[in-house]
C-alpha atoms as a PDB file:
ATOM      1  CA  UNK A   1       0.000   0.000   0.000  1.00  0.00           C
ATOM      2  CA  UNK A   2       2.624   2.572   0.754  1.00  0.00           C
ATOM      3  CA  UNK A   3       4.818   1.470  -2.278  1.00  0.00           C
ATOM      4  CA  UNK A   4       1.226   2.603  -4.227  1.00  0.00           C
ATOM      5  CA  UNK A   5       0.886   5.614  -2.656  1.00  0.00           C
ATOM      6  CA  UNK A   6       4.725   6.861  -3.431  1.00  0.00           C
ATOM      7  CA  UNK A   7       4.610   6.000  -6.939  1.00  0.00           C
ATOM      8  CA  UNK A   8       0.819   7.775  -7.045  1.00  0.00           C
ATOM      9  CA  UNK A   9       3.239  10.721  -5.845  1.00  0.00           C
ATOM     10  CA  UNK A  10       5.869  10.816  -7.968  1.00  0.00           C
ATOM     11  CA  UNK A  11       3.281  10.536 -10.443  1.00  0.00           C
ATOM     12  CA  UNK A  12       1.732  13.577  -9.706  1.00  0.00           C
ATOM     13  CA  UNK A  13       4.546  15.192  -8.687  1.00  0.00           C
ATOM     14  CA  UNK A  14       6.082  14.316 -12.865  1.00  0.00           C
ATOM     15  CA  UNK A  15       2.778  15.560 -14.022  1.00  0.00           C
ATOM     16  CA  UNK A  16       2.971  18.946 -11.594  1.00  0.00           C
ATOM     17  CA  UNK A  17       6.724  19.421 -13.571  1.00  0.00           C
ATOM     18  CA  UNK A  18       5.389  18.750 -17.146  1.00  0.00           C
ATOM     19  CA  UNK A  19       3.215  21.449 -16.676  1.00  0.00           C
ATOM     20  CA  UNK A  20       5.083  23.807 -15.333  1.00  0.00           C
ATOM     21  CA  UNK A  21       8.020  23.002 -17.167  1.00  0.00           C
ATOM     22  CA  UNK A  22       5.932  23.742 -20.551  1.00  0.00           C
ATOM     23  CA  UNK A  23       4.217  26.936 -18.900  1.00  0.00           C
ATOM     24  CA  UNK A  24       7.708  28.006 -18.229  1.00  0.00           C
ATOM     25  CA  UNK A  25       8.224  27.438 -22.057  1.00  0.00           C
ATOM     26  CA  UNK A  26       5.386  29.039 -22.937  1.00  0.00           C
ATOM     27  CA  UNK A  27       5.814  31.650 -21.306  1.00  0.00           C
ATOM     28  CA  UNK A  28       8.244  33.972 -23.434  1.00  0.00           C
ATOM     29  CA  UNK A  29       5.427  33.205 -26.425  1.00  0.00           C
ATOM     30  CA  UNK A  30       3.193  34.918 -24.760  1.00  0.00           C
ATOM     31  CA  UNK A  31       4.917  37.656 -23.547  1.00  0.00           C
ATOM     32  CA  UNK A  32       6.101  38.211 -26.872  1.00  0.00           C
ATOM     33  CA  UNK A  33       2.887  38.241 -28.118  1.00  0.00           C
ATOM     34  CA  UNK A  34       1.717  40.374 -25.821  1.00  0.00           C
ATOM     35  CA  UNK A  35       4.688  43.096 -26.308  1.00  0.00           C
ATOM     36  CA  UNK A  36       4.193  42.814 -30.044  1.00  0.00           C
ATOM     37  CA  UNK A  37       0.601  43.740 -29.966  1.00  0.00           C
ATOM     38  CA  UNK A  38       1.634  46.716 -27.794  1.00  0.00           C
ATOM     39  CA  UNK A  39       4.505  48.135 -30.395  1.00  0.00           C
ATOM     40  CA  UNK A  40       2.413  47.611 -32.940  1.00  0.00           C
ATOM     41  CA  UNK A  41      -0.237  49.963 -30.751  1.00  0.00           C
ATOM     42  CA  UNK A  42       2.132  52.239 -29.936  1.00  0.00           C
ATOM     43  CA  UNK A  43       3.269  52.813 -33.371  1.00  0.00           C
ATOM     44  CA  UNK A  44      -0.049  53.144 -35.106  1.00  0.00           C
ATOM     45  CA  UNK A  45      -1.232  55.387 -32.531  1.00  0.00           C
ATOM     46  CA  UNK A  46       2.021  57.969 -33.094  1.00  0.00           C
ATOM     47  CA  UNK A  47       1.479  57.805 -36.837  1.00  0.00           C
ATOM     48  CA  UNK A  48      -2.371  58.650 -36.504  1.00  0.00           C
ATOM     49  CA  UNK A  49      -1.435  61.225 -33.872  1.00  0.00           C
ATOM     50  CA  UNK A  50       1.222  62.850 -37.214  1.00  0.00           C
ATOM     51  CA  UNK A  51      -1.568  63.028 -39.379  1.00  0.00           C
ATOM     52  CA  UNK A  52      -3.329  65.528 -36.795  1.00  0.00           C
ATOM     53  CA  UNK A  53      -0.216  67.636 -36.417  1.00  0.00           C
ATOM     54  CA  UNK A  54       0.353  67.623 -40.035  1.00  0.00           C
ATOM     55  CA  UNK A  55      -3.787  68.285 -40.669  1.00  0.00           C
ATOM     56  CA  UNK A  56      -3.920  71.499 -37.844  1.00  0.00           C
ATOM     57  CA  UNK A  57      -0.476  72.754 -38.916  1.00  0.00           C
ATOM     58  CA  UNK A  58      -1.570  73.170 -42.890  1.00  0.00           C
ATOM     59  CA  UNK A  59      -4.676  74.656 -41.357  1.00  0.00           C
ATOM     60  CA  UNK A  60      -2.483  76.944 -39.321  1.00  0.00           C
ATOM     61  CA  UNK A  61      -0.467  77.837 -42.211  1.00  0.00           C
ATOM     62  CA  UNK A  62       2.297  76.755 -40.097  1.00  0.00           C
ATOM     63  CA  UNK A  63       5.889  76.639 -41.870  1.00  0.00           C
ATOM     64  CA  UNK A  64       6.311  74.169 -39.107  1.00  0.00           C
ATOM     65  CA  UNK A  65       4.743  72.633 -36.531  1.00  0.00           C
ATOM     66  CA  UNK A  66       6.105  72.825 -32.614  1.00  0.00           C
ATOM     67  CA  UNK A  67       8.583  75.149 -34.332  1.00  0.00           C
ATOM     68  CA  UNK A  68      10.225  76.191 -30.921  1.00  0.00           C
ATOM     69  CA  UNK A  69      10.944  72.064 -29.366  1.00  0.00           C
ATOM     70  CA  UNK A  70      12.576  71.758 -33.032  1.00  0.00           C
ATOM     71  CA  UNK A  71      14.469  74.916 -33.037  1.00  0.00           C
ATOM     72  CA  UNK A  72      15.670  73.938 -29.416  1.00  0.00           C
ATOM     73  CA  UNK A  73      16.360  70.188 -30.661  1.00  0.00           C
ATOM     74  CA  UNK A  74      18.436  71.791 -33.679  1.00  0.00           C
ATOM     75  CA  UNK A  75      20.261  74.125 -30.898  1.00  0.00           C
ATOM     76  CA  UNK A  76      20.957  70.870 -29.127  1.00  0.00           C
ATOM     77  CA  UNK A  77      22.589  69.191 -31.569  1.00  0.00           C
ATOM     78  CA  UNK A  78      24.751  72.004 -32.844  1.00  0.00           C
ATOM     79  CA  UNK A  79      26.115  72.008 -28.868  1.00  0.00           C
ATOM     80  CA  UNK A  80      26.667  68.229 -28.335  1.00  0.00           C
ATOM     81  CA  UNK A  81      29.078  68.724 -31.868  1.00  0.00           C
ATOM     82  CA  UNK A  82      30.730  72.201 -30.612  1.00  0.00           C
ATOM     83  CA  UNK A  83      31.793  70.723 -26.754  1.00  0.00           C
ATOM     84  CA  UNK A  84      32.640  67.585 -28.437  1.00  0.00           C
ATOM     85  CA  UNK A  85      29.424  65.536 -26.660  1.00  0.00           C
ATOM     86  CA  UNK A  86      31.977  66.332 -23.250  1.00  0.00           C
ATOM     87  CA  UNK A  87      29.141  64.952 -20.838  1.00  0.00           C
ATOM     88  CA  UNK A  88      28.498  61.286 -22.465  1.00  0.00           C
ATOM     89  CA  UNK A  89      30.190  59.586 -19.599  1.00  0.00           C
ATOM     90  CA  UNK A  90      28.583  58.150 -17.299  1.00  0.00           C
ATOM     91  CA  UNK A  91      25.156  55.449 -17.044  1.00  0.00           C
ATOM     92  CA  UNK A  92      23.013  58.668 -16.509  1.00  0.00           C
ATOM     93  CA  UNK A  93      24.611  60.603 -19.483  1.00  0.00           C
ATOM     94  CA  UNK A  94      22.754  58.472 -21.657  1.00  0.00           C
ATOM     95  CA  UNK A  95      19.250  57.613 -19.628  1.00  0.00           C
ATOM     96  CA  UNK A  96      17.805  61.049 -19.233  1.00  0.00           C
ATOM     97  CA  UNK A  97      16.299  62.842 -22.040  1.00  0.00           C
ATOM     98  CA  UNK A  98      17.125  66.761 -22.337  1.00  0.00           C
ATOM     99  CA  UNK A  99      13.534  67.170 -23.448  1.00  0.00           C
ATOM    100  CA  UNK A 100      10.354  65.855 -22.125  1.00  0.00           C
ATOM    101  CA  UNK A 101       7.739  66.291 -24.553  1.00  0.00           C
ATOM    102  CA  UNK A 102       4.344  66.675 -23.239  1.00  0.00           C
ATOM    103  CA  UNK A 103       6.070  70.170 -21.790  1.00  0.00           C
ATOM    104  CA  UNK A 104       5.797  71.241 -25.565  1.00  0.00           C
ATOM    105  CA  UNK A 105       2.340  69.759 -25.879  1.00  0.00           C
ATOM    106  CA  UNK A 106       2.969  66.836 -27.580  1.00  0.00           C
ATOM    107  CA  UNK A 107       0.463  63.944 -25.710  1.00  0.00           C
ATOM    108  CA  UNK A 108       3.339  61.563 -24.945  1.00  0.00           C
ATOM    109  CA  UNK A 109       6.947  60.903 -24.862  1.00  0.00           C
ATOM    110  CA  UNK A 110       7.387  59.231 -27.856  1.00  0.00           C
ATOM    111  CA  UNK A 111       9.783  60.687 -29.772  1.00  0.00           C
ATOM    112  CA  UNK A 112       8.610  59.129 -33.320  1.00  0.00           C
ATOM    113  CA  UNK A 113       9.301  55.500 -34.957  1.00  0.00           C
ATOM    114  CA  UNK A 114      12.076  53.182 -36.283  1.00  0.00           C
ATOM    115  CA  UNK A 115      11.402  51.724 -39.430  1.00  0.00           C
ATOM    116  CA  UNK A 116      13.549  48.702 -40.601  1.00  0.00           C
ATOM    117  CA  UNK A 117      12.634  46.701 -43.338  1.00  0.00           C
ATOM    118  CA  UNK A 118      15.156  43.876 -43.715  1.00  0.00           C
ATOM    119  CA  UNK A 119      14.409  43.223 -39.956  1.00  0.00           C
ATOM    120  CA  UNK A 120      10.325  43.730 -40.725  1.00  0.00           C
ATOM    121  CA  UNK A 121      10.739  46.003 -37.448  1.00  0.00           C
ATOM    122  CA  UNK A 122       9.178  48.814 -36.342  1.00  0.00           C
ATOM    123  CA  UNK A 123       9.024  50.584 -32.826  1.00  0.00           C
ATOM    124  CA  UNK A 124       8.407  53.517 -31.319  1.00  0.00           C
ATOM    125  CA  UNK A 125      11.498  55.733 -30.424  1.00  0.00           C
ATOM    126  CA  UNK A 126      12.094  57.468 -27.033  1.00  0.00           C
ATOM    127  CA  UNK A 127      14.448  60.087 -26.299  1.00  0.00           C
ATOM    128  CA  UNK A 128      16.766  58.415 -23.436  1.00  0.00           C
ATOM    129  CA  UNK A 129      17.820  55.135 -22.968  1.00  0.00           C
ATOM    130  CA  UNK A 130      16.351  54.581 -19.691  1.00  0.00           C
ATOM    131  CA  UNK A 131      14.835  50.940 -18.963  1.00  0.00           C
ATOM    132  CA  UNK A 132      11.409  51.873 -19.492  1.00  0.00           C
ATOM    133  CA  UNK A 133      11.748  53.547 -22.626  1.00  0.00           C
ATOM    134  CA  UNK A 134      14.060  50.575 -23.805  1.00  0.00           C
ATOM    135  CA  UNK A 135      11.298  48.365 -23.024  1.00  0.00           C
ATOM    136  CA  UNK A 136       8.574  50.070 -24.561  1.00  0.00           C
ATOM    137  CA  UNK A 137      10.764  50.587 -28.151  1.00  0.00           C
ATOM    138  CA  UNK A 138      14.412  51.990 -29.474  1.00  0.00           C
ATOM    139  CA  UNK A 139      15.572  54.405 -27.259  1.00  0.00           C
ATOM    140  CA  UNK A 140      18.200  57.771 -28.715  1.00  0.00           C
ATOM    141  CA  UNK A 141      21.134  57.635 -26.113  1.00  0.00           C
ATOM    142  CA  UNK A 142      20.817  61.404 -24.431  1.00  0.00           C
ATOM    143  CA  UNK A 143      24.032  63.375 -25.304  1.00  0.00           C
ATOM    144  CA  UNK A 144      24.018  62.168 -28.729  1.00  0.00           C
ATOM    145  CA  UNK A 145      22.283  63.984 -31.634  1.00  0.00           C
ATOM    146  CA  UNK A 146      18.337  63.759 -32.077  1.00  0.00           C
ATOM    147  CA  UNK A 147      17.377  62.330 -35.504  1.00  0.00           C
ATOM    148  CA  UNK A 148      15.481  65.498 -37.057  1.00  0.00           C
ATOM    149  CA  UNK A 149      18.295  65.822 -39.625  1.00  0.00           C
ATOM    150  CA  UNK A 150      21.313  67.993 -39.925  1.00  0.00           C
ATOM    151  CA  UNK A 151      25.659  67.384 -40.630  1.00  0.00           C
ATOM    152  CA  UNK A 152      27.199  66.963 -38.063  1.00  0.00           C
ATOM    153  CA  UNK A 153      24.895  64.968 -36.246  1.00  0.00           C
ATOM    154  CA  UNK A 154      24.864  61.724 -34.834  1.00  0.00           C
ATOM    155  CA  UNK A 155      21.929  59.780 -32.330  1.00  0.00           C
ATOM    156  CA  UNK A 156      22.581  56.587 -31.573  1.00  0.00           C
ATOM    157  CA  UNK A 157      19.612  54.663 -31.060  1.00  0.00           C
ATOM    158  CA  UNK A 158      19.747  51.736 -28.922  1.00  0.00           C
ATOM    159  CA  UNK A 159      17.708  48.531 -28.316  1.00  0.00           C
ATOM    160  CA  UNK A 160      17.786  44.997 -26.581  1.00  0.00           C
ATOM    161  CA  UNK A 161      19.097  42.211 -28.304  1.00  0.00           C
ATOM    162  CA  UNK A 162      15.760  40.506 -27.399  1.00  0.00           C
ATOM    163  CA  UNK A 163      13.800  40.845 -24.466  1.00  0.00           C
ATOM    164  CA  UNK A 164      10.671  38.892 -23.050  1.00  0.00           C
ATOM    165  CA  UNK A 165       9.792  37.170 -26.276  1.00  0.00           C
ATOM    166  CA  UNK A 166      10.101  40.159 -28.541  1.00  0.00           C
ATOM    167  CA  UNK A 167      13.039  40.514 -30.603  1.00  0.00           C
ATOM    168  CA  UNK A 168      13.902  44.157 -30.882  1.00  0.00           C
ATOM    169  CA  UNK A 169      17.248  44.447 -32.489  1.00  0.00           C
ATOM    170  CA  UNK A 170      17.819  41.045 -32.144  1.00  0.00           C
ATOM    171  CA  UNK A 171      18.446  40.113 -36.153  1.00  0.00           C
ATOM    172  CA  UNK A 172      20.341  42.898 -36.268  1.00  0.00           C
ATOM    173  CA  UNK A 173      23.441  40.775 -37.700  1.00  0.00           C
ATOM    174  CA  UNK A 174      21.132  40.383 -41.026  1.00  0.00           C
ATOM    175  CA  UNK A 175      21.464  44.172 -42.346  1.00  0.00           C
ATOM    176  CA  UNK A 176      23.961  44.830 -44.863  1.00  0.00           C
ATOM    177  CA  UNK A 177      25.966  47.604 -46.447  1.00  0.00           C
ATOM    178  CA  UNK A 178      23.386  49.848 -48.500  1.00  0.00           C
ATOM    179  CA  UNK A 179      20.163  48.360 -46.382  1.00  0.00           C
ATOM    180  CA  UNK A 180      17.707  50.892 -45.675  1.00  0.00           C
ATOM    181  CA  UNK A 181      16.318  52.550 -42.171  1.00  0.00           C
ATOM    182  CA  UNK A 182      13.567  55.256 -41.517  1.00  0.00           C
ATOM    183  CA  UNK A 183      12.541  57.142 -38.554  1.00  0.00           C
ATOM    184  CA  UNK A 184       9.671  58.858 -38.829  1.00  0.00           C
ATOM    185  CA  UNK A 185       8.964  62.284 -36.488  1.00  0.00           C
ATOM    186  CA  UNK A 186       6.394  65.214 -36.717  1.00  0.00           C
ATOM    187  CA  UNK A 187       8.484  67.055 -38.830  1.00  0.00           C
ATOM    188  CA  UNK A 188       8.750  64.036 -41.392  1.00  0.00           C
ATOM    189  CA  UNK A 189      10.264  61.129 -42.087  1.00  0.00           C
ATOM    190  CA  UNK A 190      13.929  60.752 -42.557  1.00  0.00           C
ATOM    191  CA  UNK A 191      15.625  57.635 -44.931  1.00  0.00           C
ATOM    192  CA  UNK A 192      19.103  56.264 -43.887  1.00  0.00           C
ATOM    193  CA  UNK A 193      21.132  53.176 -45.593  1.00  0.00           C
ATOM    194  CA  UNK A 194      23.443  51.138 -43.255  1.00  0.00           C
ATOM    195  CA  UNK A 195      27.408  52.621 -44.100  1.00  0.00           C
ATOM    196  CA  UNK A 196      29.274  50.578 -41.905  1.00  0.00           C
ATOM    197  CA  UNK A 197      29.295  47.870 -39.545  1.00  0.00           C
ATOM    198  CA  UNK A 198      31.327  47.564 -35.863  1.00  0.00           C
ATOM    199  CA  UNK A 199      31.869  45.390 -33.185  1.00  0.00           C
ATOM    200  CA  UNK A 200      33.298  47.394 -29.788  1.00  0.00           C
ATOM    201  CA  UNK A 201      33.268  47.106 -26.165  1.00  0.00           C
ATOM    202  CA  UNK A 202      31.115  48.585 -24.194  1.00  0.00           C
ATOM    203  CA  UNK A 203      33.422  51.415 -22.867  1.00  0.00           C
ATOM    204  CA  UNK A 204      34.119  52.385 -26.361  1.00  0.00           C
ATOM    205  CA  UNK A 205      32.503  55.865 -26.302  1.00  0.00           C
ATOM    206  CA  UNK A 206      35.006  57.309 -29.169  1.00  0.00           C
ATOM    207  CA  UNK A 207      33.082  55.019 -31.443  1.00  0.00           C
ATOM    208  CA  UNK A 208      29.506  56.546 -31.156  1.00  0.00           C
ATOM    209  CA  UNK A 209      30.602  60.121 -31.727  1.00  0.00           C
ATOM    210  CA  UNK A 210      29.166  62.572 -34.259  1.00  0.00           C
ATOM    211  CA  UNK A 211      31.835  62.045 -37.671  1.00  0.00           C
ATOM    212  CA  UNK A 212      32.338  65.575 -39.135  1.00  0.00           C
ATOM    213  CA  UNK A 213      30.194  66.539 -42.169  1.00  0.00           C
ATOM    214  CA  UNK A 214      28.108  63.725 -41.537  1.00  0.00           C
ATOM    215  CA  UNK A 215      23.936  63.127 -40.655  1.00  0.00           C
ATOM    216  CA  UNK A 216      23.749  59.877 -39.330  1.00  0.00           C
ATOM    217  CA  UNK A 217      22.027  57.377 -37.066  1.00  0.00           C
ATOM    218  CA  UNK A 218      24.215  54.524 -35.094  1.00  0.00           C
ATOM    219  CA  UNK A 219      22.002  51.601 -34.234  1.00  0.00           C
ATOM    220  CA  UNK A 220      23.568  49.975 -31.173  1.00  0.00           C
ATOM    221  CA  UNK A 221      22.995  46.273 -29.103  1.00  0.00           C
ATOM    222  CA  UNK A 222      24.593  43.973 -27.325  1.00  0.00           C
ATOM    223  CA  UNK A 223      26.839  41.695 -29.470  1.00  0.00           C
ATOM    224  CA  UNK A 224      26.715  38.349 -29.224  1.00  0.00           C
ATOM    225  CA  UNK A 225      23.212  37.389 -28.776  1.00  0.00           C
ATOM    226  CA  UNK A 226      22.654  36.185 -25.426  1.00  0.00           C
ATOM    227  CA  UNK A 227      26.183  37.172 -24.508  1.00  0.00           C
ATOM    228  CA  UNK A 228      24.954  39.489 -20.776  1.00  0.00           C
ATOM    229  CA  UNK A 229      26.573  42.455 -23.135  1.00  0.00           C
ATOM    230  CA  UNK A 230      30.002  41.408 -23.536  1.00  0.00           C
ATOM    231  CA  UNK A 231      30.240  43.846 -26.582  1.00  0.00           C
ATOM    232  CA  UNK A 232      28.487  46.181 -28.720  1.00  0.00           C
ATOM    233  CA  UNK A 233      26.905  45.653 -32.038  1.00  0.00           C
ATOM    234  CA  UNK A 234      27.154  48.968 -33.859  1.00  0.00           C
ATOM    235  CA  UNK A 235      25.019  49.816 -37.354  1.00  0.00           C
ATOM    236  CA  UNK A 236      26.324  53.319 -38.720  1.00  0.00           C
ATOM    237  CA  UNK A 237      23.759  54.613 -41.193  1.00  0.00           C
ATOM    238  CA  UNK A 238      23.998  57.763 -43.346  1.00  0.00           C
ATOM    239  CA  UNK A 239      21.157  60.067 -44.299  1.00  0.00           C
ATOM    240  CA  UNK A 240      20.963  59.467 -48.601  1.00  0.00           C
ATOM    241  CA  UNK A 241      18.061  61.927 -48.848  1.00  0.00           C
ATOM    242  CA  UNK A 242      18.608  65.404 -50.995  1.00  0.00           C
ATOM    243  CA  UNK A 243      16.853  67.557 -48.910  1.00  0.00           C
ATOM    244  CA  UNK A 244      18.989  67.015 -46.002  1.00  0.00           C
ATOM    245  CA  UNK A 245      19.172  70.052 -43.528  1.00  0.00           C
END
């Protein structure tokens, strides 16, 4: 009798381990899931919400819209390239954003969107690579350029290498020389093709800097995948459209 009730046990006790052991497996599927529905969300929402700028601003005979955030954006940029970006160095440097947007009158803090086809990606952007806004999309590293355009200009956009089922910039190894990226902002949308490709550590900071006489973007990621950020995975992209400020 007792040898019947151990092995009725230990067979219930198997069966309580199968199922956890596959809900533990399912579990990044639908979290993934989950985070996916919200990007794509997020990113419809900030495109219908540039329609309405665009609409009132044409109705406003605005030559632009929110035309003192982007002046102060542009006077931000030129400043990070004249002191030589002299504050990116330290965690914080990078997490807090120099502009919080609903202070303009924008209704959120997204910035605008990433658009990369090779990778069928696209997220919202943040300003600031601070945890929540690297959860919630890509994420510009403060004290490097904002992408509204411009030489001498740099923002280095950052995202996980995968995180709770989603992938992010996790096929990031596929893009190639001459690929192209978007990002998309209330002022319009701005192509780049992929220049150059890196691998550095993570204490590298000479390697993200704004190049002279260059608009760019830097897509940036831990490198390898699943590596705990043992290096960085860096994607320089140049801007290849005429009209370039």
């Amino acid at each position: 009798m007792k040898h019947i009730k151990l092995r009725l046990f230990l067979l219930i006790l198997l069966i309580c381990l199968a199922f956890a052991s596959a809900a533990f497996a399912v579990k990044p599927l639908i979290d993934g899931a989950e985070k996916s529905i919200e990007v794509k969300q997020a990113v419809e929402e900030y495109h219908v919400t540039v329609e309405e700028i665009r609409r009132d601003s044409e109705e406003k005979q605005e030559v632009i819209p929110y035309a003192e955030l982007y002046e102060a954006m542009q006077a931000y940029n030129r400043e990070l390239y004249l002191f030589k970006q002299n504050k990116l160095d330290s965690k914080s440097a990078y997490e807090l954003s120099q502009f919080k947007l609903t202070d303009y009158g924008l209704p959120d803090e997204k910035f605008g969107v990433i658009t990369i086809p090779k990778m069928d990606l696209e997220m919202p952007l943040f300003l600031g690579a601070s945890e929540e806004n690297m959860a919630a999309g890509a994420a510009v590293l403060s004290q490097t350029s904002i992408p509204i355009g411009g030489i001498n200009s740099n923002a280095v956009i950052a995202g996980h290498r995968g995180y709770s089922g989603y992938p992010y910039f996790k096929e990031i190894e596929i893009l190639e020389i001459g690929d192209e990226i978007t990002v998309t902002n209330i002022w319009g949308t701005l192509t780049y093709k992929v220049a150059e490709i890196k691998i550095i550590t993570p204490n590298d900071v000479n390697a993200i800097l704004i190049q002279e006489d260059r608009d760019m973007i830097t897509l940036l990621t831990c490198h390898p995948y699943a590596s705990d950020g043992k290096y960085r995975y860096l994607v320089f992209c140049e801007r290849v459209e005429a009209d370039a400020k």
